[in-house]
PDB file of N, CA and C in Angstrom:
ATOM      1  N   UNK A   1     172.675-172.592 -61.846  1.00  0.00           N
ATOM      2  CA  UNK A   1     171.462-173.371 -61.697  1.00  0.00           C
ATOM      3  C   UNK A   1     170.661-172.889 -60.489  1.00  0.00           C
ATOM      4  N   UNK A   2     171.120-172.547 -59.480  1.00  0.00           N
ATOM      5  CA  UNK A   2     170.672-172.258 -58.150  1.00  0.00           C
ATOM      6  C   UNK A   2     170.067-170.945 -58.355  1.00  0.00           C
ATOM      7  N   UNK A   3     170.824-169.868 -58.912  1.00  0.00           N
ATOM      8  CA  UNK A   3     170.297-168.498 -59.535  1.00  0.00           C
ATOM      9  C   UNK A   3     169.209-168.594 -60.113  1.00  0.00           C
ATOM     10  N   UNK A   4     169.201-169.399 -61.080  1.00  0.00           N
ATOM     11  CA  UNK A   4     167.682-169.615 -61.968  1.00  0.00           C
ATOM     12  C   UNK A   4     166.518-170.090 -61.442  1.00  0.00           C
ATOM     13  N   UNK A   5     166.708-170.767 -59.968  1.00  0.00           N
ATOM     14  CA  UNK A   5     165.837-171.012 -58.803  1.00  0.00           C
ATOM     15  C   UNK A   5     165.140-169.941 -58.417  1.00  0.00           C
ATOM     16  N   UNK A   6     165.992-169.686 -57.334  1.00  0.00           N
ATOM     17  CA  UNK A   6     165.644-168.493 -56.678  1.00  0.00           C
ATOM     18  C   UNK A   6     164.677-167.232 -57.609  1.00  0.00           C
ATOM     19  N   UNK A   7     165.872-166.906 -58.676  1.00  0.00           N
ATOM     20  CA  UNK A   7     165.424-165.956 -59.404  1.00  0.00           C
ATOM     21  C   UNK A   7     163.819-166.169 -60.055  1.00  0.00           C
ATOM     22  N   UNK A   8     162.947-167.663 -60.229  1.00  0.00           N
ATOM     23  CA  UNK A   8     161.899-168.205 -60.701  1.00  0.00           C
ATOM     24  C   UNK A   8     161.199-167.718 -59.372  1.00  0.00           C
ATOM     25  N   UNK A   9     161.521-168.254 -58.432  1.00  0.00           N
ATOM     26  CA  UNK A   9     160.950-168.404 -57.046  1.00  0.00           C
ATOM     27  C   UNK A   9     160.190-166.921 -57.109  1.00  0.00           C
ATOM     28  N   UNK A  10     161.320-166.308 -57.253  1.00  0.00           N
ATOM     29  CA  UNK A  10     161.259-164.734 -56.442  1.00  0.00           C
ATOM     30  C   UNK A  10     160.462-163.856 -57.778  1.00  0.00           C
ATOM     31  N   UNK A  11     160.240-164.507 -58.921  1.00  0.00           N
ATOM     32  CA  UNK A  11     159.591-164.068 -59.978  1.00  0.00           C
ATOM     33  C   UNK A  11     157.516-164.412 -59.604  1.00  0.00           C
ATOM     34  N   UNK A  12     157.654-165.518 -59.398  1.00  0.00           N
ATOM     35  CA  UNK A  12     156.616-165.449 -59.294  1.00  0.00           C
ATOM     36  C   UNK A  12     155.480-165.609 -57.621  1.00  0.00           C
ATOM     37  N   UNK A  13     156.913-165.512 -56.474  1.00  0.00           N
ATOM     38  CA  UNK A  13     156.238-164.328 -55.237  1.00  0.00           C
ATOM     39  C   UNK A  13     156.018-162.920 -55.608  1.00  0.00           C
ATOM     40  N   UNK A  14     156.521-162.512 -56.523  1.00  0.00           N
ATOM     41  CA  UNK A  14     156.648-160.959 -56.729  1.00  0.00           C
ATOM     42  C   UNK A  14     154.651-160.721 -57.221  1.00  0.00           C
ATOM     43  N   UNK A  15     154.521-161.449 -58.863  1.00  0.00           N
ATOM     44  CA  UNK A  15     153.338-161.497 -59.367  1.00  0.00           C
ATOM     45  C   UNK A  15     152.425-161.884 -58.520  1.00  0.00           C
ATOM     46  N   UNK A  16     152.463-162.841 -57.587  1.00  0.00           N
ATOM     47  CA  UNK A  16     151.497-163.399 -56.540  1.00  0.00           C
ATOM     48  C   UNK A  16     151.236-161.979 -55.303  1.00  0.00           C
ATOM     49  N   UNK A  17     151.851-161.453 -55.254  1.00  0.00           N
ATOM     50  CA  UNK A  17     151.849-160.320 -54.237  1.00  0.00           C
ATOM     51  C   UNK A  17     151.126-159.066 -55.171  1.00  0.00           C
ATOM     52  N   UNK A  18     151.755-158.965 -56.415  1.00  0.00           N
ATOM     53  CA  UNK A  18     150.933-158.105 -56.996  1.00  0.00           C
ATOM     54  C   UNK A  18     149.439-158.018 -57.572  1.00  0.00           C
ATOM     55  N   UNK A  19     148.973-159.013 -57.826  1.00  0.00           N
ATOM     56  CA  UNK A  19     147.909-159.855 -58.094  1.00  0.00           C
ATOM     57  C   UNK A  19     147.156-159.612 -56.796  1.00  0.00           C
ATOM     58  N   UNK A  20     147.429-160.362 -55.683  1.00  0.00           N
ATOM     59  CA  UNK A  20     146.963-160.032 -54.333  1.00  0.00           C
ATOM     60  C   UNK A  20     146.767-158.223 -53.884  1.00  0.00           C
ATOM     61  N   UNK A  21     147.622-157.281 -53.729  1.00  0.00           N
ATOM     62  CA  UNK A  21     147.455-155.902 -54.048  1.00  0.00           C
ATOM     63  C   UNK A  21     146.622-155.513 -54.990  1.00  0.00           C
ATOM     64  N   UNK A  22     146.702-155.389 -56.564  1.00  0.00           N
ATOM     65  CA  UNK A  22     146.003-155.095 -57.421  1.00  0.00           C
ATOM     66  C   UNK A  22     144.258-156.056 -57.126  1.00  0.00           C
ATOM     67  N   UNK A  23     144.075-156.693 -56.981  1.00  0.00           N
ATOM     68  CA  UNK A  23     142.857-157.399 -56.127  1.00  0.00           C
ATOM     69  C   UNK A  23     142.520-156.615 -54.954  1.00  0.00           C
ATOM     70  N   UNK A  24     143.087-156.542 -53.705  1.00  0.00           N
ATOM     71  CA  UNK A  24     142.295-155.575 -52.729  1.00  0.00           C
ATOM     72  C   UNK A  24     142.349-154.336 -52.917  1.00  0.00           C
ATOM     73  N   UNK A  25     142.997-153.121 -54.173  1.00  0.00           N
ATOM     74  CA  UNK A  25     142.689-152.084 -54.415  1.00  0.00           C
ATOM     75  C   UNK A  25     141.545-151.933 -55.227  1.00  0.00           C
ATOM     76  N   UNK A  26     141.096-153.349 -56.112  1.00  0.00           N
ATOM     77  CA  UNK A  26     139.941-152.989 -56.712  1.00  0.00           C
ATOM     78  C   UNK A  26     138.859-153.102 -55.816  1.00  0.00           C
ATOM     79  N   UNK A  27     138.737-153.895 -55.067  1.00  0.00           N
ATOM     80  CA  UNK A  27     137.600-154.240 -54.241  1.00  0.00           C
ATOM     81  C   UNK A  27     137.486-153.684 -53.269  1.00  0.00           C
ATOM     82  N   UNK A  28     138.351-152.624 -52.907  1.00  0.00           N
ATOM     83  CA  UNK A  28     138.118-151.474 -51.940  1.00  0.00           C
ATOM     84  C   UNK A  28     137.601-150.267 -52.875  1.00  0.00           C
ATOM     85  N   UNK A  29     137.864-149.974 -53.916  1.00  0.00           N
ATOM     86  CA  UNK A  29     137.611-149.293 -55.091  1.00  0.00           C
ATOM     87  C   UNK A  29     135.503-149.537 -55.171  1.00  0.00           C
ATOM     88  N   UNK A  30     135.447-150.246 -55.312  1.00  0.00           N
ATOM     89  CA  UNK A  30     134.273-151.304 -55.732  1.00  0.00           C
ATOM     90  C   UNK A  30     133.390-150.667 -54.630  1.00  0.00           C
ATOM     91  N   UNK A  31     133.793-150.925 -53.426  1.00  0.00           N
ATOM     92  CA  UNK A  31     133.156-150.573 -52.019  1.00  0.00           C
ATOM     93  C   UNK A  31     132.730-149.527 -52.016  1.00  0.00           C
ATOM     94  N   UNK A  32     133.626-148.283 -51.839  1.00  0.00           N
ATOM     95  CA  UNK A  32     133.833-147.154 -52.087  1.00  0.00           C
ATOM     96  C   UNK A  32     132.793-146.325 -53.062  1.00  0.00           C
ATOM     97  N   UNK A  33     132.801-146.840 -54.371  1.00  0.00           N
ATOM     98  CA  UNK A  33     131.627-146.743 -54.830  1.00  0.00           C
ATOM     99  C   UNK A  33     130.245-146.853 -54.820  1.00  0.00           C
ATOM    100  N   UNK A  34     129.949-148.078 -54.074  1.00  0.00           N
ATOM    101  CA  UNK A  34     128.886-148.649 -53.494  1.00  0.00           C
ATOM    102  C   UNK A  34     128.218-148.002 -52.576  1.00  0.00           C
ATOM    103  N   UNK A  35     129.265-147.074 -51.735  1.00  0.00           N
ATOM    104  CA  UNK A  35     129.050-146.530 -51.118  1.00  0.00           C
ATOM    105  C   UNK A  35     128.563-144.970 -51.237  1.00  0.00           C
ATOM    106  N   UNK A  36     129.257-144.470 -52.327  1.00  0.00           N
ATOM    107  CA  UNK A  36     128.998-143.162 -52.669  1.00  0.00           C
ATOM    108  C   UNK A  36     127.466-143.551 -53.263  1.00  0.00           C
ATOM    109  N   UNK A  37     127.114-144.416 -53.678  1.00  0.00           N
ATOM    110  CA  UNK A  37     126.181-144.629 -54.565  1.00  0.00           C
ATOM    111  C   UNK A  37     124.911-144.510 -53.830  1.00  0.00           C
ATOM    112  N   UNK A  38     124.854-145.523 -52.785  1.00  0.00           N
ATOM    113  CA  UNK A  38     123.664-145.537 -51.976  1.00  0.00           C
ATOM    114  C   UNK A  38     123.661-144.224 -50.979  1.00  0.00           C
ATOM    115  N   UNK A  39     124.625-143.204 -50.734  1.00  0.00           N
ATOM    116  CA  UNK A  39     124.438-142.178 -50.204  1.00  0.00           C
ATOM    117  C   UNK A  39     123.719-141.356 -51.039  1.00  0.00           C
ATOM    118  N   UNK A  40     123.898-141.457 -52.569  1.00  0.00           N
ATOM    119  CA  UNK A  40     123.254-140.715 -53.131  1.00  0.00           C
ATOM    120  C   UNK A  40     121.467-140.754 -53.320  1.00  0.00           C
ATOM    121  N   UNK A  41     121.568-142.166 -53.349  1.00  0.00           N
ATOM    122  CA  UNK A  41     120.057-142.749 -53.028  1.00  0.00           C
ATOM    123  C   UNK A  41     119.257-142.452 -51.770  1.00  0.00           C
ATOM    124  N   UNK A  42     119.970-142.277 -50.924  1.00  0.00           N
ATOM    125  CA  UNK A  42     119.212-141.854 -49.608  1.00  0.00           C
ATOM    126  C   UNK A  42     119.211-140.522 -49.326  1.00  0.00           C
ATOM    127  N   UNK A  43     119.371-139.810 -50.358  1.00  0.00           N
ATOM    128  CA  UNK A  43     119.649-138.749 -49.809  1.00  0.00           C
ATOM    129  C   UNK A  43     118.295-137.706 -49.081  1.00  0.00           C
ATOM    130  N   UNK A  44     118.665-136.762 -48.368  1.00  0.00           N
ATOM    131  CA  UNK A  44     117.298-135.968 -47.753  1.00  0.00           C
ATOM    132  C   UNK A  44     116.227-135.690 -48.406  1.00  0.00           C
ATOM    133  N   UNK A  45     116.507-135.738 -49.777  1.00  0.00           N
ATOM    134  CA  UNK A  45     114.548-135.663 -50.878  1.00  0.00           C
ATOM    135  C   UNK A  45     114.032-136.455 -50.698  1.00  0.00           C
ATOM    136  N   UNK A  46     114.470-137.860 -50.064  1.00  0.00           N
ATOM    137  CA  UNK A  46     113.076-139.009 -50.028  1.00  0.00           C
ATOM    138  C   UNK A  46     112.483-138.946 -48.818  1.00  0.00           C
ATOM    139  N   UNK A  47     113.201-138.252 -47.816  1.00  0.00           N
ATOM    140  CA  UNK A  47     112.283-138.162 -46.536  1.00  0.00           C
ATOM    141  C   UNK A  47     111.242-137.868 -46.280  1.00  0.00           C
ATOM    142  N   UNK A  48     110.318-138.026 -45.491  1.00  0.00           N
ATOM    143  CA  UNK A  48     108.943-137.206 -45.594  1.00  0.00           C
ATOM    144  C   UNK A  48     108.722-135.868 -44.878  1.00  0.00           C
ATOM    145  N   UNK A  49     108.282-135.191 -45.075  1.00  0.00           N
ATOM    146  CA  UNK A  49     108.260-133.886 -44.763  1.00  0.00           C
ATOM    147  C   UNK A  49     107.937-133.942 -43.406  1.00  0.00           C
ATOM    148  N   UNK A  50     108.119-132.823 -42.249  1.00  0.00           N
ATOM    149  CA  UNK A  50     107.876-133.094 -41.070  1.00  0.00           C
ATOM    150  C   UNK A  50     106.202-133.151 -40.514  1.00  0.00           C
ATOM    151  N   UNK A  51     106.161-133.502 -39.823  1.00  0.00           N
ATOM    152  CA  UNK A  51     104.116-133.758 -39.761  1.00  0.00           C
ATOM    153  C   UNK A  51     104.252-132.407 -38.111  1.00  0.00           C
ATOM    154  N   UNK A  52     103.181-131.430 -38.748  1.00  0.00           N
ATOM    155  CA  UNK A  52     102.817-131.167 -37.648  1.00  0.00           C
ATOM    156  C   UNK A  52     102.550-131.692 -36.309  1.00  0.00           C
ATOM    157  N   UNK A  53     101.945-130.750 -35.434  1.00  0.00           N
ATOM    158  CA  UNK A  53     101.227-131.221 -34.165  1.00  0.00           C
ATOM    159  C   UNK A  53     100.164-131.696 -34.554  1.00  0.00           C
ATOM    160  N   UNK A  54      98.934-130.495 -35.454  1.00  0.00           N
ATOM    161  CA  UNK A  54      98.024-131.333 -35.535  1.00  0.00           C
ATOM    162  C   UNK A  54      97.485-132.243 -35.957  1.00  0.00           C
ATOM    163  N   UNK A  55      98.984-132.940 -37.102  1.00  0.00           N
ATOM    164  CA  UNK A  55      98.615-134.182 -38.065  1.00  0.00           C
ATOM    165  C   UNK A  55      98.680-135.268 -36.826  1.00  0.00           C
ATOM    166  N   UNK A  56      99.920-135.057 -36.167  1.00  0.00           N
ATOM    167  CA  UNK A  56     100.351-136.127 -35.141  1.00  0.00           C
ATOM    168  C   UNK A  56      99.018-136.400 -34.549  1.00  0.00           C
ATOM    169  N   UNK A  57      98.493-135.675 -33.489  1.00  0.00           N
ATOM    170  CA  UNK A  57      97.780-135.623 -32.758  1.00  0.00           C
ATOM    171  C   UNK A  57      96.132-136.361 -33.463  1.00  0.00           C
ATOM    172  N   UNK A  58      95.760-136.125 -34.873  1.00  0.00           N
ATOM    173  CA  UNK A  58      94.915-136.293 -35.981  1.00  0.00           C
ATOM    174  C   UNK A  58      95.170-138.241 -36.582  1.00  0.00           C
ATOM    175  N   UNK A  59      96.161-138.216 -36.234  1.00  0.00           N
ATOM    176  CA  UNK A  59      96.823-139.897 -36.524  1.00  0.00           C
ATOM    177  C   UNK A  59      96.831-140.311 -35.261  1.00  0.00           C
ATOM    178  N   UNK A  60      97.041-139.762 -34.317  1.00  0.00           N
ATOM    179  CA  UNK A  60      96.840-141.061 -32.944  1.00  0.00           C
ATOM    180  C   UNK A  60      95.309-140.868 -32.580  1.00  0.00           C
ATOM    181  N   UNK A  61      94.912-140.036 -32.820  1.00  0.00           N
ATOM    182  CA  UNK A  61      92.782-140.542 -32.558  1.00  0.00           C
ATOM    183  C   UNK A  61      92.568-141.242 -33.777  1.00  0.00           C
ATOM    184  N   UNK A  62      93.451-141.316 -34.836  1.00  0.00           N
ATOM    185  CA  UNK A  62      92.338-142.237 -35.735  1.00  0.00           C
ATOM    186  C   UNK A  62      92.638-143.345 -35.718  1.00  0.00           C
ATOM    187  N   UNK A  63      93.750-144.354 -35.146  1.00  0.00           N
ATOM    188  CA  UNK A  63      94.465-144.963 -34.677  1.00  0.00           C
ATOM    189  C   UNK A  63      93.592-145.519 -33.428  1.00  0.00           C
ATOM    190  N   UNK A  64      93.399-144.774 -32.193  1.00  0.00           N
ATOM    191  CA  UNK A  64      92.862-145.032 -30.859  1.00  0.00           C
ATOM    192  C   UNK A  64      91.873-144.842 -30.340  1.00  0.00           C
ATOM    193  N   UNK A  65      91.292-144.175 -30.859  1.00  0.00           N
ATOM    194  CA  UNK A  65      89.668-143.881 -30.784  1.00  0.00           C
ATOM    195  C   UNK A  65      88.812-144.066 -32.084  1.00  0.00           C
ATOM    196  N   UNK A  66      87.458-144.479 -31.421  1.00  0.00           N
ATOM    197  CA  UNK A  66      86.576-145.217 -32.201  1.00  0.00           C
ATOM    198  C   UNK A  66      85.919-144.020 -33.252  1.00  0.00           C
ATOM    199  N   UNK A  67      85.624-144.665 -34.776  1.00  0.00           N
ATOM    200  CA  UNK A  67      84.952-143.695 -35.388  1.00  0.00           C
ATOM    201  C   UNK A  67      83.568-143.413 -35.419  1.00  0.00           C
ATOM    202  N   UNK A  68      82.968-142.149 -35.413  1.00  0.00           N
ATOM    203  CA  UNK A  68      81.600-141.637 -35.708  1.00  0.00           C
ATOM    204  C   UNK A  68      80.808-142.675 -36.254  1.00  0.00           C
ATOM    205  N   UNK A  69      80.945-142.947 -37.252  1.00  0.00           N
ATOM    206  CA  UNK A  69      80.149-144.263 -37.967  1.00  0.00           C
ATOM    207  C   UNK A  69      80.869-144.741 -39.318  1.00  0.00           C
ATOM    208  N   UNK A  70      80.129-146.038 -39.433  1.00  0.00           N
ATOM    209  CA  UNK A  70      80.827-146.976 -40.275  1.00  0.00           C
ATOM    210  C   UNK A  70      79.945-147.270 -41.157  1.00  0.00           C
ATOM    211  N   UNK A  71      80.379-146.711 -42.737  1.00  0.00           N
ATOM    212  CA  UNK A  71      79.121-146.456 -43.495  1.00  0.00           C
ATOM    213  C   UNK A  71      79.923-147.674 -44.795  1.00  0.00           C
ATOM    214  N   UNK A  72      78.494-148.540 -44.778  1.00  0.00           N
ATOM    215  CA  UNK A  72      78.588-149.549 -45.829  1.00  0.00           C
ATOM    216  C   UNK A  72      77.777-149.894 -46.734  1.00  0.00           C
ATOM    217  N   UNK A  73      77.569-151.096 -47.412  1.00  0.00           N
ATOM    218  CA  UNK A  73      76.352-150.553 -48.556  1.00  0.00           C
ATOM    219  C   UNK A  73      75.127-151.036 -48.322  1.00  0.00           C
ATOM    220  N   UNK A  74      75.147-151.630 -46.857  1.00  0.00           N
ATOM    221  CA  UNK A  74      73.691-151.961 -45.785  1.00  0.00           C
ATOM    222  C   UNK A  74      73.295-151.419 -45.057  1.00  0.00           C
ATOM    223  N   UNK A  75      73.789-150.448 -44.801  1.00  0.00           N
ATOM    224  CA  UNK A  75      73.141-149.049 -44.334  1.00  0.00           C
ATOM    225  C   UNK A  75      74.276-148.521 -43.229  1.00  0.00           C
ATOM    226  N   UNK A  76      73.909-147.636 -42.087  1.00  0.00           N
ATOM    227  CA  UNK A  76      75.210-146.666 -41.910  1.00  0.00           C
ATOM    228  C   UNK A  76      75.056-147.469 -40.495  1.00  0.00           C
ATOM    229  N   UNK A  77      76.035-147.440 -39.878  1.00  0.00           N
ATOM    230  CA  UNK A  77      76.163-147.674 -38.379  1.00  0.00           C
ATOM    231  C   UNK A  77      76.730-147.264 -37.368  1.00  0.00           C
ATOM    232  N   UNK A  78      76.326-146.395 -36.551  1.00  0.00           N
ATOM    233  CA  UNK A  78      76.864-145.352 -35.224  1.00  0.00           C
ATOM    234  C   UNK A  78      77.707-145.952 -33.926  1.00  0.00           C
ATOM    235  N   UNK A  79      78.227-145.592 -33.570  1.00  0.00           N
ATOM    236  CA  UNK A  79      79.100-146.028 -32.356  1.00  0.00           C
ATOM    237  C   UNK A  79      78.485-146.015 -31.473  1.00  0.00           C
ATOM    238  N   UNK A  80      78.649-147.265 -30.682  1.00  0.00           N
ATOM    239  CA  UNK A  80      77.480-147.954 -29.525  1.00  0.00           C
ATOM    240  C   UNK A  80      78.425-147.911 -28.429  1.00  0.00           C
ATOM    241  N   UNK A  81      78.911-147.567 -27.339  1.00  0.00           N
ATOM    242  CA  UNK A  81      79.706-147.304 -26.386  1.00  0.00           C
ATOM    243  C   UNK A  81      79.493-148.261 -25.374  1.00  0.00           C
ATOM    244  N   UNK A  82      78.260-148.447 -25.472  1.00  0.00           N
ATOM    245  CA  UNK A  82      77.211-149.816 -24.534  1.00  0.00           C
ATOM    246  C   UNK A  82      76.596-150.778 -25.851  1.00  0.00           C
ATOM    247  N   UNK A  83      77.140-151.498 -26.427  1.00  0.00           N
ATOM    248  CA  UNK A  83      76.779-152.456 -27.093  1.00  0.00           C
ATOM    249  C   UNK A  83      75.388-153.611 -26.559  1.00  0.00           C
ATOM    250  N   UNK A  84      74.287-153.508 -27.683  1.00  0.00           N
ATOM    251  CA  UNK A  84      73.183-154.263 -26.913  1.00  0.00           C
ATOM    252  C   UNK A  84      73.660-155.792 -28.025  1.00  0.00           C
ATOM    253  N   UNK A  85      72.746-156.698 -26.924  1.00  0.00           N
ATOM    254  CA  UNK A  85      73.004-157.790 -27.574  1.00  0.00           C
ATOM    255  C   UNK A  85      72.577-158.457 -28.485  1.00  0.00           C
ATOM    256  N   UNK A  86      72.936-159.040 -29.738  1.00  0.00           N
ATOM    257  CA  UNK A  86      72.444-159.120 -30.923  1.00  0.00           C
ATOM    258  C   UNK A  86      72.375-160.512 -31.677  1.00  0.00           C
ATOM    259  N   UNK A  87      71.808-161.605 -31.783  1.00  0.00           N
ATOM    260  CA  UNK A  87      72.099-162.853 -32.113  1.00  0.00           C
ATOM    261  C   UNK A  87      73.280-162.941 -33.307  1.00  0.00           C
ATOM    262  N   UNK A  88      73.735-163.847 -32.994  1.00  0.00           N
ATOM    263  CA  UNK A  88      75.356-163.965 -33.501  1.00  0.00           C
ATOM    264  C   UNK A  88      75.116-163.847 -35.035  1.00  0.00           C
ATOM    265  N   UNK A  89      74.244-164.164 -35.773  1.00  0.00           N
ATOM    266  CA  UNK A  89      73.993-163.759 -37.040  1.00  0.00           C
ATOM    267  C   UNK A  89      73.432-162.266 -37.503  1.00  0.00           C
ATOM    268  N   UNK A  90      73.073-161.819 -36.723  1.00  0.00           N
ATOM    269  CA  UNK A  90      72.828-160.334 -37.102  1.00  0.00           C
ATOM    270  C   UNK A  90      73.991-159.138 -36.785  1.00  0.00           C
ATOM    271  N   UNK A  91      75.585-160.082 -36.264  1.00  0.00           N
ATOM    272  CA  UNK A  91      76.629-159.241 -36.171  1.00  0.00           C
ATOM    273  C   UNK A  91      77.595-159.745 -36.985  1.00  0.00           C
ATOM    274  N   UNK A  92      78.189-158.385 -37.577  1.00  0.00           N
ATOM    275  CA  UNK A  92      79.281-158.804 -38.831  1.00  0.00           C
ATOM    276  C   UNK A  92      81.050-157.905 -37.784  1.00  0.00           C
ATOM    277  N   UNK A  93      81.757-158.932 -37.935  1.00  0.00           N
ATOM    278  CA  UNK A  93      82.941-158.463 -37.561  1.00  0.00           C
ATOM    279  C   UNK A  93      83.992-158.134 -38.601  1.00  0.00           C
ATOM    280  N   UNK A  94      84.258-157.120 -38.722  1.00  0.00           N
ATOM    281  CA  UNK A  94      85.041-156.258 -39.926  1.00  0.00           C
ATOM    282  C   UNK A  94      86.844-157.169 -39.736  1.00  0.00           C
ATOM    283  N   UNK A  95      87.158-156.800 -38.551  1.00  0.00           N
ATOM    284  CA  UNK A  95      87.978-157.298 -37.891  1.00  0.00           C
ATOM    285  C   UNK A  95      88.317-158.738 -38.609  1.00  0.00           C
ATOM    286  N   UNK A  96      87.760-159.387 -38.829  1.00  0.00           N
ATOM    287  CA  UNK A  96      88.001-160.918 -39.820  1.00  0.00           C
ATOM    288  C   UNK A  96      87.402-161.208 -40.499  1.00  0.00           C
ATOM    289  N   UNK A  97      87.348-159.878 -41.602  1.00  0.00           N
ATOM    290  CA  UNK A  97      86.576-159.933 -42.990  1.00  0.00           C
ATOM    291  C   UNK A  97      85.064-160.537 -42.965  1.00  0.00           C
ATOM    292  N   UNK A  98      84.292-160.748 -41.857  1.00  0.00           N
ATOM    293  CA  UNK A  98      82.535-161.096 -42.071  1.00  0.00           C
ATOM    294  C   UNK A  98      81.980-159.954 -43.357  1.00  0.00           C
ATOM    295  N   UNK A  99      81.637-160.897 -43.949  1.00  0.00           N
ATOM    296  CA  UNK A  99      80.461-160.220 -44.589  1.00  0.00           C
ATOM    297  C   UNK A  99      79.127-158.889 -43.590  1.00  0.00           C
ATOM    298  N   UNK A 100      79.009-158.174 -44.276  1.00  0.00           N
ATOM    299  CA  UNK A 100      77.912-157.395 -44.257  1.00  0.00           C
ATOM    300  C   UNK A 100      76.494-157.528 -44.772  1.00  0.00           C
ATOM    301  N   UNK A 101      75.529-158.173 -43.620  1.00  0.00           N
ATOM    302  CA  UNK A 101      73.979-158.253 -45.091  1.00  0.00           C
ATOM    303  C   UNK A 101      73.060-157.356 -44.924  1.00  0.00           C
ATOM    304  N   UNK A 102      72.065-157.516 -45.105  1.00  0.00           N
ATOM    305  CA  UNK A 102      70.727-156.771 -44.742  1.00  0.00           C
ATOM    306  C   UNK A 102      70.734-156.781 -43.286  1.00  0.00           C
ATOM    307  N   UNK A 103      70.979-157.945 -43.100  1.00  0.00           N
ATOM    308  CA  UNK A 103      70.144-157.972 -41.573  1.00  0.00           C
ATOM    309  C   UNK A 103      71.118-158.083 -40.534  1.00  0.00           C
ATOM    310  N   UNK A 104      72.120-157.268 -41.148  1.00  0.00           N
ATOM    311  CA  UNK A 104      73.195-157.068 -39.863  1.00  0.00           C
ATOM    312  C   UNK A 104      72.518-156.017 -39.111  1.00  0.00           C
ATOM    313  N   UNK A 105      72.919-156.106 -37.607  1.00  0.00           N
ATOM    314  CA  UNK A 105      72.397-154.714 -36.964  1.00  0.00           C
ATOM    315  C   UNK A 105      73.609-154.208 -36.511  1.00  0.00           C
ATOM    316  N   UNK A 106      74.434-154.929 -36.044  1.00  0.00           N
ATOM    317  CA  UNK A 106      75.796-154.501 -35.342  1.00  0.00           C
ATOM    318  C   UNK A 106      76.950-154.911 -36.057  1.00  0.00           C
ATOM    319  N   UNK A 107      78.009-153.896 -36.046  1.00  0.00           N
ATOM    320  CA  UNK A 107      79.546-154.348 -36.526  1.00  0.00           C
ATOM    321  C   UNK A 107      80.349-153.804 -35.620  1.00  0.00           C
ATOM    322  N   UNK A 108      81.287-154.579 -35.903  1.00  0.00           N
ATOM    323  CA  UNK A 108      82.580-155.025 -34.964  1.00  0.00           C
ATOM    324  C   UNK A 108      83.705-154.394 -36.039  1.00  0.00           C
ATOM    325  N   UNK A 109      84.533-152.830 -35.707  1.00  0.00           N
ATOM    326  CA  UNK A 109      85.490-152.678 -36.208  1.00  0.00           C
ATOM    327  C   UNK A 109      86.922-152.244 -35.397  1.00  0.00           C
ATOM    328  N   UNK A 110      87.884-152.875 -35.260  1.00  0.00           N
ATOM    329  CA  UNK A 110      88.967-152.755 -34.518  1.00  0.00           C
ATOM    330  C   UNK A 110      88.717-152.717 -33.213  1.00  0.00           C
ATOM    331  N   UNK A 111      87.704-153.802 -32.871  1.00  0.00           N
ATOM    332  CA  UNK A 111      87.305-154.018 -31.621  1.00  0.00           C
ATOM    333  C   UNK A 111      86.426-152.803 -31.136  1.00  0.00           C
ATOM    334  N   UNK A 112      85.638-151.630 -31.547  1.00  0.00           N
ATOM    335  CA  UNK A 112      84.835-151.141 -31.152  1.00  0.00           C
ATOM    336  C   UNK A 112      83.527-151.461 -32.069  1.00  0.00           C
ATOM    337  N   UNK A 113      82.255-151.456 -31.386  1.00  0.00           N
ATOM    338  CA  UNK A 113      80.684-151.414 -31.600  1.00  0.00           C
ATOM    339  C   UNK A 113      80.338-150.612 -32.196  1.00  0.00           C
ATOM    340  N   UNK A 114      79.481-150.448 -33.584  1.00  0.00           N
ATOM    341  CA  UNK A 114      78.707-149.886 -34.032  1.00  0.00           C
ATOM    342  C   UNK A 114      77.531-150.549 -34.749  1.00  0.00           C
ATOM    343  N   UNK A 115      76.509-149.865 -34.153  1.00  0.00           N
ATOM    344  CA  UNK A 115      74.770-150.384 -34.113  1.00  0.00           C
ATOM    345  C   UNK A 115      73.922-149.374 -35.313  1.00  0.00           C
ATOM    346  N   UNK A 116      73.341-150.192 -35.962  1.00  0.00           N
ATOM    347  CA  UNK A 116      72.083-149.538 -37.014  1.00  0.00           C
ATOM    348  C   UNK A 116      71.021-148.692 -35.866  1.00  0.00           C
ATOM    349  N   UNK A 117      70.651-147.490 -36.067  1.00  0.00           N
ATOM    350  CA  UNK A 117      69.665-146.696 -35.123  1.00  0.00           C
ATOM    351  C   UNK A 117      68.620-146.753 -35.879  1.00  0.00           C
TER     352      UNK A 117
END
């Protein structure tokens, strides 16, 4: 009787241990894959190609310095370095989507001035 104990006991620690093993070999398995997988996804073809000097240099002035002019469908407008003063309705700020009308004279883009000549 005592044999048939034990021997139950020790039957089903055995399956519980194997169950537990066969479980963390799949899910290290699983990982593993996951892993090969997204290496393959990242791999060096999606990178972007290297940018010259003179792109670099071509992206931080367009970025930091103000442009030549700002051409819209109310006519063109030049960079004012000395901004004159203009009643608050005849200036359109790009900067927070204002409209553009006829009778704009001045716009406001990324915080620099440009004036109708």
């Amino acid at each position: 009787m005592k044999n048939k104990k034990y021997l139950r006991r020790s039957i089903i620690i055995a399956s519980c241990c194997l169950v537990l093993m066969s479980a963390f070999f799949i899910i290290r398995e699983l990982i593993d894959n996951k892993q090969v997988v997204d290496s393959t996804i990242n791999d060096n073809d999606t990178t972007p190609p290297k940018k010259e000097d003179w792109q670099i240099e071509y992206e931080r002035k367009a970025r930091t310095e103000p442009a030549e002019k700002v051409v819209t469908e109310h006519g063109v407008f030049y960079y004012a370095p000395f901004p004159k003063q203009f009643p608050r309705d005849e200036v359109a700020n790009l900067d927070i989507d204002e409209e553009v009308t006829e009778d704009t004279n001045q716009v406001i883009e990324r915080g620099y001035f440009y004036e109708k000549k």
